[in-house]
C-alpha atoms as a PDB file:
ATOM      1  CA  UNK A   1    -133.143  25.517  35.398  1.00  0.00           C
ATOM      2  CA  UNK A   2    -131.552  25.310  31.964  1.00  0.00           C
ATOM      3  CA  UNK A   3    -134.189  25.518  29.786  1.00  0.00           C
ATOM      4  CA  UNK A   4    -132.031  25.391  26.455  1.00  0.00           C
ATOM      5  CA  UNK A   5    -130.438  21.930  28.019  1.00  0.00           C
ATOM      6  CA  UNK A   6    -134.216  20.363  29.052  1.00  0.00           C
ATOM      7  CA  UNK A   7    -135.075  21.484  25.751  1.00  0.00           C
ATOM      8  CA  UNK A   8    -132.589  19.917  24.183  1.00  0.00           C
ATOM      9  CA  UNK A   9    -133.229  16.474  26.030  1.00  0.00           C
ATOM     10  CA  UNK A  10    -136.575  16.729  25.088  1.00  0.00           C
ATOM     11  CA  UNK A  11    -136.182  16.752  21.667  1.00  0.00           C
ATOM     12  CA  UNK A  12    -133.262  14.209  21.883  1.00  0.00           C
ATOM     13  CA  UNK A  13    -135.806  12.380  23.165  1.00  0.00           C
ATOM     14  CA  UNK A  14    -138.390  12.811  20.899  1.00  0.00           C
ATOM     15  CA  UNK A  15    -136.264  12.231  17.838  1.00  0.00           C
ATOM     16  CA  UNK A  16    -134.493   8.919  19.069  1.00  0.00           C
ATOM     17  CA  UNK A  17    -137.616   6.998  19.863  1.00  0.00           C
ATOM     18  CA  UNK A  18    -139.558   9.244  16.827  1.00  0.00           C
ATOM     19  CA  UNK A  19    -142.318   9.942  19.107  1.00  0.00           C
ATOM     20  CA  UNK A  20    -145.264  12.588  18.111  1.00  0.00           C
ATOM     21  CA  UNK A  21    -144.115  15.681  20.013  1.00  0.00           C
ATOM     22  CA  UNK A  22    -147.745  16.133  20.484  1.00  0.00           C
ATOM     23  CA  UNK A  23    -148.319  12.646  22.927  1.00  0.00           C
ATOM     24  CA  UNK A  24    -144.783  13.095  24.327  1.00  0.00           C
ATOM     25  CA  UNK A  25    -145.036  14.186  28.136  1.00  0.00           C
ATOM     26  CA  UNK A  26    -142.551  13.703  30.965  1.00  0.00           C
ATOM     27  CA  UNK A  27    -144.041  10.787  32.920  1.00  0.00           C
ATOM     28  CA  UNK A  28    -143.264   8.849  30.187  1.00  0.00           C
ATOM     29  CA  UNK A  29    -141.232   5.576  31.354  1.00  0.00           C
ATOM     30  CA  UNK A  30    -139.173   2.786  29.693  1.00  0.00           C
ATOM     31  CA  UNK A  31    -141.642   0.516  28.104  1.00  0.00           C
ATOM     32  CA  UNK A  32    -144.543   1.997  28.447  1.00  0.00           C
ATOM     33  CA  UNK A  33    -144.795   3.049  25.267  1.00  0.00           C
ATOM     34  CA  UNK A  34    -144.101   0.706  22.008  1.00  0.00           C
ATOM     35  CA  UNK A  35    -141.249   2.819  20.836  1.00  0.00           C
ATOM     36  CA  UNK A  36    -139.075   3.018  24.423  1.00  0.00           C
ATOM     37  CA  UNK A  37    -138.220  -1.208  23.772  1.00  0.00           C
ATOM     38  CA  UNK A  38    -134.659  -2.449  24.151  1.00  0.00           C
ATOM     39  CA  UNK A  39    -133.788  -1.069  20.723  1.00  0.00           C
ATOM     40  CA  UNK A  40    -134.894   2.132  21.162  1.00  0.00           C
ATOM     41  CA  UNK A  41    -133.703   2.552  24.764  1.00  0.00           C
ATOM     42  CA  UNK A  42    -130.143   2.395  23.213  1.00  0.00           C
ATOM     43  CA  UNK A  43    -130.911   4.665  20.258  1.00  0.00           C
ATOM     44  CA  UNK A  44    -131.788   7.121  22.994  1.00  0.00           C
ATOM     45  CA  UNK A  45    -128.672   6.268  25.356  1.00  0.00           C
ATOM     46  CA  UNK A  46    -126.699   7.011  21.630  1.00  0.00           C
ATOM     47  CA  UNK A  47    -128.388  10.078  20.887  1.00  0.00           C
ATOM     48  CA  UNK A  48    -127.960  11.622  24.433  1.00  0.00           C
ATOM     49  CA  UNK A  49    -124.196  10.516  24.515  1.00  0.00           C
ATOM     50  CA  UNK A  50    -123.836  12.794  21.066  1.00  0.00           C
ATOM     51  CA  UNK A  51    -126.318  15.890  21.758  1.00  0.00           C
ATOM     52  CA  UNK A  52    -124.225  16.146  25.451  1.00  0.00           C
ATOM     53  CA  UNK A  53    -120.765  14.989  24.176  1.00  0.00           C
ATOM     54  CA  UNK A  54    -120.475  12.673  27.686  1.00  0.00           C
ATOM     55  CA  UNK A  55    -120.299   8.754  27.762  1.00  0.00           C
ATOM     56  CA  UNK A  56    -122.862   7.271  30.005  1.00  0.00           C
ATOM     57  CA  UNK A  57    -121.642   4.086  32.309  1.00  0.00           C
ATOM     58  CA  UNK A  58    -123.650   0.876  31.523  1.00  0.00           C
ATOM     59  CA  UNK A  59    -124.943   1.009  35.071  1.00  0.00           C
ATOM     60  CA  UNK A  60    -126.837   4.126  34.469  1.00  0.00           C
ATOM     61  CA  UNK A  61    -127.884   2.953  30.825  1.00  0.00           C
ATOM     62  CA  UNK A  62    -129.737  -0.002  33.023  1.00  0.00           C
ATOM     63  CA  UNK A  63    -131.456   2.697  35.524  1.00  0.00           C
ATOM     64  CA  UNK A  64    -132.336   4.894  32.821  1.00  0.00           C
ATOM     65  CA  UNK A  65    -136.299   4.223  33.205  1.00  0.00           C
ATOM     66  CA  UNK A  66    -137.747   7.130  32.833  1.00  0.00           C
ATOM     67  CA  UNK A  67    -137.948  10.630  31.364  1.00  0.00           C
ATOM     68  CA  UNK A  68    -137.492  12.262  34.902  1.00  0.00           C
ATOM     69  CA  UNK A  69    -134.860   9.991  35.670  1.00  0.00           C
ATOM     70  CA  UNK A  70    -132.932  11.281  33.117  1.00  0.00           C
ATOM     71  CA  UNK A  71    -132.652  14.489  34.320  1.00  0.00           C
ATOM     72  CA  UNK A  72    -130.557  12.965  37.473  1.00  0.00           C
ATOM     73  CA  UNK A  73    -128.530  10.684  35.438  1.00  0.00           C
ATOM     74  CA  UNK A  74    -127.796  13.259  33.087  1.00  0.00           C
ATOM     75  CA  UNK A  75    -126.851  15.734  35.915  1.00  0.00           C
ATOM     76  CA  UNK A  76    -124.227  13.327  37.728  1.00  0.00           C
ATOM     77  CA  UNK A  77    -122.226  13.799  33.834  1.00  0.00           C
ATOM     78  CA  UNK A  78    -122.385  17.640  34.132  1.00  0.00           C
ATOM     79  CA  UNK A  79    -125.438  18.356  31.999  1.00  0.00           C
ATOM     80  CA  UNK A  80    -126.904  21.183  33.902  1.00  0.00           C
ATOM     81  CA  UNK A  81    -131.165  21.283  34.007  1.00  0.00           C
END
């Protein structure tokens, strides 16, 4: 595993929906929380797009629903975990 890349999508993470590091964890899904809404969800898709340097396809902005399922999204545009 890539642990500068996961810990880079962590804190991509973190930033883009400004979540306290300290209640993030990685069962966190798409709203669930108050700050993962349909405003922040793109704020994250942004973020990712710029910290990666890949374009993500509106289909898999749509089944981006969780933390975890990032990691497989991500992966299909090259971003090693």
């Amino acid at each position: 595993m890539n642990n500068e890349n996961k810990k880079k999508y962590q804190d991509t993470f973190i930033k883009s929906l400004s979540i306290d590091g300290k209640k993030f964890n990685e069962k966190i899904k798409y709203n669930e929380i108050s700050e993962w809404d349909s405003i922040g969800h793109m704020t994250l898709m942004s973020e990712l797009e710029g910290a990666f340097n890949i374009t993500i396809d509106t289909d898999d902005i749509v089944d981006f629903s969780s933390f975890n399922k990032g990691f497989e999204i991500l992966e299909k545009y090259g971003v090693k975990f």
